[in-house]
PDB file of N, CA and C in Angstrom:
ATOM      1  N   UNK A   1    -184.751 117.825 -43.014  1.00  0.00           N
ATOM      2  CA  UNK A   1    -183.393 117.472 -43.425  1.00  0.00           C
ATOM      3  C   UNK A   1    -182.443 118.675 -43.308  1.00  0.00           C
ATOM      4  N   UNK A   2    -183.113 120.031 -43.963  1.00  0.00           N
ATOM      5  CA  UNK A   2    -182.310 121.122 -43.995  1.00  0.00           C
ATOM      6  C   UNK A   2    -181.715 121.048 -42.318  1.00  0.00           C
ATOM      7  N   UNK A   3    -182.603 121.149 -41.425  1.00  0.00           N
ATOM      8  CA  UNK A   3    -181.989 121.416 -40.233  1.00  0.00           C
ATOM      9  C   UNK A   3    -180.993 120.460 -39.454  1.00  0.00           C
ATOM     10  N   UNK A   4    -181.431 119.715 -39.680  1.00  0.00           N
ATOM     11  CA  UNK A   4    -180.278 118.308 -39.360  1.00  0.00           C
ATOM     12  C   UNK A   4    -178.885 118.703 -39.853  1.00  0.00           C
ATOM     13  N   UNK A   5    -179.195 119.333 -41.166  1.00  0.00           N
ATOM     14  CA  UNK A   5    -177.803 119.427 -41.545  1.00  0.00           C
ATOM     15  C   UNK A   5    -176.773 120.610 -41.246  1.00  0.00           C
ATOM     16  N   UNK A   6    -178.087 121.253 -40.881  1.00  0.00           N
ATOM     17  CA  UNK A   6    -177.377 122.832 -40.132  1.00  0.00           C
ATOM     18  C   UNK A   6    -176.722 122.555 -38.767  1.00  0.00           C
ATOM     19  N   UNK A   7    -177.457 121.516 -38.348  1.00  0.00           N
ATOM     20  CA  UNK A   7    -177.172 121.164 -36.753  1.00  0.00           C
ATOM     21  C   UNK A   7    -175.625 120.701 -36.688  1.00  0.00           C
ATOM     22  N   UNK A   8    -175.125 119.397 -37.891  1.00  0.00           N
ATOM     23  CA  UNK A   8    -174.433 118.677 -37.839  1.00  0.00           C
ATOM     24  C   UNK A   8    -173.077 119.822 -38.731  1.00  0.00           C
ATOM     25  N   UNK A   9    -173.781 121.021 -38.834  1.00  0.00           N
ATOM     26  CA  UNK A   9    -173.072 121.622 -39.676  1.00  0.00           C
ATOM     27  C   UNK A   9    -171.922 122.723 -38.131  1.00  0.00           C
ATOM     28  N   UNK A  10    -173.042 122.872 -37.296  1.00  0.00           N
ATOM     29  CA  UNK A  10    -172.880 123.923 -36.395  1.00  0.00           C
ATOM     30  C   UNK A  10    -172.183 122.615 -35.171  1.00  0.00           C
ATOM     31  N   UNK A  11    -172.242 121.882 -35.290  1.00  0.00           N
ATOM     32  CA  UNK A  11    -171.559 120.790 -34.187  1.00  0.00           C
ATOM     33  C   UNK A  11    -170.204 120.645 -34.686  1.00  0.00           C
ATOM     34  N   UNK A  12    -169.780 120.505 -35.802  1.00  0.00           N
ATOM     35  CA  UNK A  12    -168.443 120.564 -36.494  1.00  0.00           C
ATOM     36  C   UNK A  12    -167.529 121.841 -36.417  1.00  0.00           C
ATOM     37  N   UNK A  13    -168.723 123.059 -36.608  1.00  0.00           N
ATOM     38  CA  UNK A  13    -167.553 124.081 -36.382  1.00  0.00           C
ATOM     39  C   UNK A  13    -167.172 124.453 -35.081  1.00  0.00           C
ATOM     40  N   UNK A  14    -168.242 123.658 -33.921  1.00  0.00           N
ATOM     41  CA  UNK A  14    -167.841 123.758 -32.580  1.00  0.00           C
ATOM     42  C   UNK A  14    -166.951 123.334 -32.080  1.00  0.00           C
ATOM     43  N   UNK A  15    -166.962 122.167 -32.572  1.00  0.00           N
ATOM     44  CA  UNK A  15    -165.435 121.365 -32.047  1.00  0.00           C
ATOM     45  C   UNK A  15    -164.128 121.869 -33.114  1.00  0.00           C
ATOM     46  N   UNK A  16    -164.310 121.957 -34.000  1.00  0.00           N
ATOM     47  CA  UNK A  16    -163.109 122.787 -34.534  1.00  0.00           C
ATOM     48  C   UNK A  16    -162.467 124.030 -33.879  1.00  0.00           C
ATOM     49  N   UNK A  17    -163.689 124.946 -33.005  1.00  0.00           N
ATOM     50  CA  UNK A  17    -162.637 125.835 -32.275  1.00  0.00           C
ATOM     51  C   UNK A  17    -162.678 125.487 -30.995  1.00  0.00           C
ATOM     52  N   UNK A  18    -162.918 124.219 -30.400  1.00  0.00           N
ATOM     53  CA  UNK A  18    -162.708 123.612 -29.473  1.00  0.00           C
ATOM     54  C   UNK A  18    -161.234 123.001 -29.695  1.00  0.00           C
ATOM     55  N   UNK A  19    -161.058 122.879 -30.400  1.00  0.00           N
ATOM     56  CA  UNK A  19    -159.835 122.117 -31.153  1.00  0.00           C
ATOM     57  C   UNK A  19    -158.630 123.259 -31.030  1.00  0.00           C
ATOM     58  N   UNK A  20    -158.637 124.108 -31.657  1.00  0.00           N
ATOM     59  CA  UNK A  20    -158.258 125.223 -31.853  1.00  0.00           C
ATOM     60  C   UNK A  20    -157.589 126.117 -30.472  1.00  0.00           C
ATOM     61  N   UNK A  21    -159.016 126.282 -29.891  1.00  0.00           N
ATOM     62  CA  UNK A  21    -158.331 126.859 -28.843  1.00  0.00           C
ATOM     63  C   UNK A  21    -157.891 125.733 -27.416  1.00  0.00           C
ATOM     64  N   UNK A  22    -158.166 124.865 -27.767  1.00  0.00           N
ATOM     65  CA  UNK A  22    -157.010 123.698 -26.894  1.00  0.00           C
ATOM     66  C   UNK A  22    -155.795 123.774 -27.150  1.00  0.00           C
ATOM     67  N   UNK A  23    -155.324 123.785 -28.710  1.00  0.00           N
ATOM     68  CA  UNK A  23    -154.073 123.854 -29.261  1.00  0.00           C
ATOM     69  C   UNK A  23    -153.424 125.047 -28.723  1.00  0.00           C
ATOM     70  N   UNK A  24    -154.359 126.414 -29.163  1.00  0.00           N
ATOM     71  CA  UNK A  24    -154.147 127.537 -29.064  1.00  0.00           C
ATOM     72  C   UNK A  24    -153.992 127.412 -27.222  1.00  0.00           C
ATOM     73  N   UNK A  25    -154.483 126.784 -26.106  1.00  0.00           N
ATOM     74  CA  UNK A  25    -153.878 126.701 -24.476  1.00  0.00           C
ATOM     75  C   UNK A  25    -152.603 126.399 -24.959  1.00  0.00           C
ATOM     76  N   UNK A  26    -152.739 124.869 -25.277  1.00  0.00           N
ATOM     77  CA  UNK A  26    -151.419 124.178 -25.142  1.00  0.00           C
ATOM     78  C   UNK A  26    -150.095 124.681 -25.198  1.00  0.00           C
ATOM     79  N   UNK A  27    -149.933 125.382 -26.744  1.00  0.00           N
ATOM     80  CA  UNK A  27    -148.965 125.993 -26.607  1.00  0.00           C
ATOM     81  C   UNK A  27    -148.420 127.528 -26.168  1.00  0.00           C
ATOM     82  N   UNK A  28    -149.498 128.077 -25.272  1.00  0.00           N
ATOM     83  CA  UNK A  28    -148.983 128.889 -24.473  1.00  0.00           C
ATOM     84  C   UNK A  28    -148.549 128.689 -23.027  1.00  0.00           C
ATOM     85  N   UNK A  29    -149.111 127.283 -22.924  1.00  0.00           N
ATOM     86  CA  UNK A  29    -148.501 126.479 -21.885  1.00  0.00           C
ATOM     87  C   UNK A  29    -146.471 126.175 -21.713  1.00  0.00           C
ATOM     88  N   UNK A  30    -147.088 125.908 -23.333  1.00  0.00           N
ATOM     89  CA  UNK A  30    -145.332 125.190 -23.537  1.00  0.00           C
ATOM     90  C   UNK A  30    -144.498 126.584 -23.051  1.00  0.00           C
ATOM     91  N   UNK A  31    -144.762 127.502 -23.752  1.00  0.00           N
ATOM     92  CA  UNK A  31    -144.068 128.952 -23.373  1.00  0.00           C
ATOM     93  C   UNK A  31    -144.095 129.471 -22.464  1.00  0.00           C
ATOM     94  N   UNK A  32    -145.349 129.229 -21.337  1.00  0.00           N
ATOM     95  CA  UNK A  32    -144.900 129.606 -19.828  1.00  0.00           C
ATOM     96  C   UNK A  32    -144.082 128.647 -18.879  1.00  0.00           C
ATOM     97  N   UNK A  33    -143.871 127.488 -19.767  1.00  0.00           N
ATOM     98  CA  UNK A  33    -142.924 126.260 -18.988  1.00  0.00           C
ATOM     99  C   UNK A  33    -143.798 125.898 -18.058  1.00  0.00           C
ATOM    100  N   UNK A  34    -145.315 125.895 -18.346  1.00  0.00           N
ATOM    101  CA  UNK A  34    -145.838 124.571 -17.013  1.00  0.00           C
ATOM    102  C   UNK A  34    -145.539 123.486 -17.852  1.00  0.00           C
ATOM    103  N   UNK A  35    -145.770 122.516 -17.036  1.00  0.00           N
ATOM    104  CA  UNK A  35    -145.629 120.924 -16.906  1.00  0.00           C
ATOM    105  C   UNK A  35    -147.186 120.912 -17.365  1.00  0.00           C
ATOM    106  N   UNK A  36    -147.745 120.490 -18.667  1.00  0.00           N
ATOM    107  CA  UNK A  36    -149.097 119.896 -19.109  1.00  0.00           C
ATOM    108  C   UNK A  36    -149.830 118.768 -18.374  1.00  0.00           C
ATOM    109  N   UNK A  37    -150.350 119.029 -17.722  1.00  0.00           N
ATOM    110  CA  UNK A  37    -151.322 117.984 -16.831  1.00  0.00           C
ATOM    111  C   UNK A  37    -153.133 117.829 -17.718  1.00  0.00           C
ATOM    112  N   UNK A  38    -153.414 118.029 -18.279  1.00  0.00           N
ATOM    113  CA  UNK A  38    -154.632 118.366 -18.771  1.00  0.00           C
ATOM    114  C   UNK A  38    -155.334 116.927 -18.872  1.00  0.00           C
ATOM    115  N   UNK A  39    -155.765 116.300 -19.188  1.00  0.00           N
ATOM    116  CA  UNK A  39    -156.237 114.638 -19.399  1.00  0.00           C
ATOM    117  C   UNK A  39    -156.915 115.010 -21.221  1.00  0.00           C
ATOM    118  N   UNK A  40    -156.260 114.269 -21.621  1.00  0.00           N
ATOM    119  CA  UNK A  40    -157.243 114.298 -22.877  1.00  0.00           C
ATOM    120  C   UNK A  40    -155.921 114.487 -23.951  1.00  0.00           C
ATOM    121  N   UNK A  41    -154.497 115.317 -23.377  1.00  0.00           N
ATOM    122  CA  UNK A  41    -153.485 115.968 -24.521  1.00  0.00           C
ATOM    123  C   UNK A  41    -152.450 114.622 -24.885  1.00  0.00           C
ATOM    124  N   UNK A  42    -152.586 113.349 -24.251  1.00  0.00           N
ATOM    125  CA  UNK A  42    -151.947 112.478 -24.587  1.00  0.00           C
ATOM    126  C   UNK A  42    -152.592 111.683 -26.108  1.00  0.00           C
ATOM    127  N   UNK A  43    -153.463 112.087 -25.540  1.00  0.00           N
ATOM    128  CA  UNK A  43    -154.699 111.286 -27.247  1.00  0.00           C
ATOM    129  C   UNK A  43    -154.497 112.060 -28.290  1.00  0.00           C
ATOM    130  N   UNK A  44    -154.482 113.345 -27.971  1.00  0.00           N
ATOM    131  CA  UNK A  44    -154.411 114.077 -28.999  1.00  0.00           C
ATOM    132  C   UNK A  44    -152.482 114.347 -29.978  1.00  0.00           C
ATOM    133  N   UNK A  45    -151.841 113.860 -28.683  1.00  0.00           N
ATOM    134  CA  UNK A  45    -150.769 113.628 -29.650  1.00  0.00           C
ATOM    135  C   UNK A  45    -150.620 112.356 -30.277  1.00  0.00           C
ATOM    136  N   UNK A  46    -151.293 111.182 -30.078  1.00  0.00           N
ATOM    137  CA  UNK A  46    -151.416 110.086 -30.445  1.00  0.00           C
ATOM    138  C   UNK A  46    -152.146 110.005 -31.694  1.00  0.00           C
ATOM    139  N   UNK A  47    -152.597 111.329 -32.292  1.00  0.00           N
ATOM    140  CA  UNK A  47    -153.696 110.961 -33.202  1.00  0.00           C
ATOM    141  C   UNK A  47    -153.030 112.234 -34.520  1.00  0.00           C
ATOM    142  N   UNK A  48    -152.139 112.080 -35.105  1.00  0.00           N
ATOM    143  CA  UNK A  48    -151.989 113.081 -36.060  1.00  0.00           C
ATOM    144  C   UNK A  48    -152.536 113.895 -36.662  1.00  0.00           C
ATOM    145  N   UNK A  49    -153.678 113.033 -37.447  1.00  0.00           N
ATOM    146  CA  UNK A  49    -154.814 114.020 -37.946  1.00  0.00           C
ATOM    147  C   UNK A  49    -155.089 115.330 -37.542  1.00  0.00           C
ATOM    148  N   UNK A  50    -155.396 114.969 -36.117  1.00  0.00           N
ATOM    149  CA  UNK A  50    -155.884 116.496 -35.722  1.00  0.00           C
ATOM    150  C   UNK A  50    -154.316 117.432 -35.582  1.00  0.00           C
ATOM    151  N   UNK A  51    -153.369 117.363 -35.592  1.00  0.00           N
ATOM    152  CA  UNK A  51    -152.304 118.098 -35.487  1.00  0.00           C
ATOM    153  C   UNK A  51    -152.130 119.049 -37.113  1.00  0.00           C
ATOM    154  N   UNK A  52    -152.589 118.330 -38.136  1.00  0.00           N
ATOM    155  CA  UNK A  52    -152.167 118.867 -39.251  1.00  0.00           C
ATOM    156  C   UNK A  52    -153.301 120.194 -39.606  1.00  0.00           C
ATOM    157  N   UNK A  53    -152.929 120.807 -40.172  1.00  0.00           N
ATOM    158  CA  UNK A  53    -153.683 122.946 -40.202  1.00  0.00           C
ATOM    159  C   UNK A  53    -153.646 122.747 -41.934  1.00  0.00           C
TER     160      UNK A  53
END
């Protein structure tokens, strides 16, 4: 059990700085003025949750 939970523990903080440093692209994107093409950044503005820190 312990490890399961370490696993599910270490899968969460992965995608959190997966999260993170997507955000952390994105908006250095906005500031070099490309045009965002990425597939995936339309969902993610569609979904608030993940926007709020």
């Amino acid at each position: 059990m312990k490890k399961n939970y370490s696993f599910e523990k270490q899968k969460r903080e992965t995608d959190k700085k997966k999260k993170k440093e997507a955000k952390l692209e994105k908006r250095q994107n906005k500031n070099s003025g490309e045009p965002e093409t990425e597939p995936g950044t339309e969902s993610e503005k569609n979904n608030p949750d993940d926007n709020q820190e």
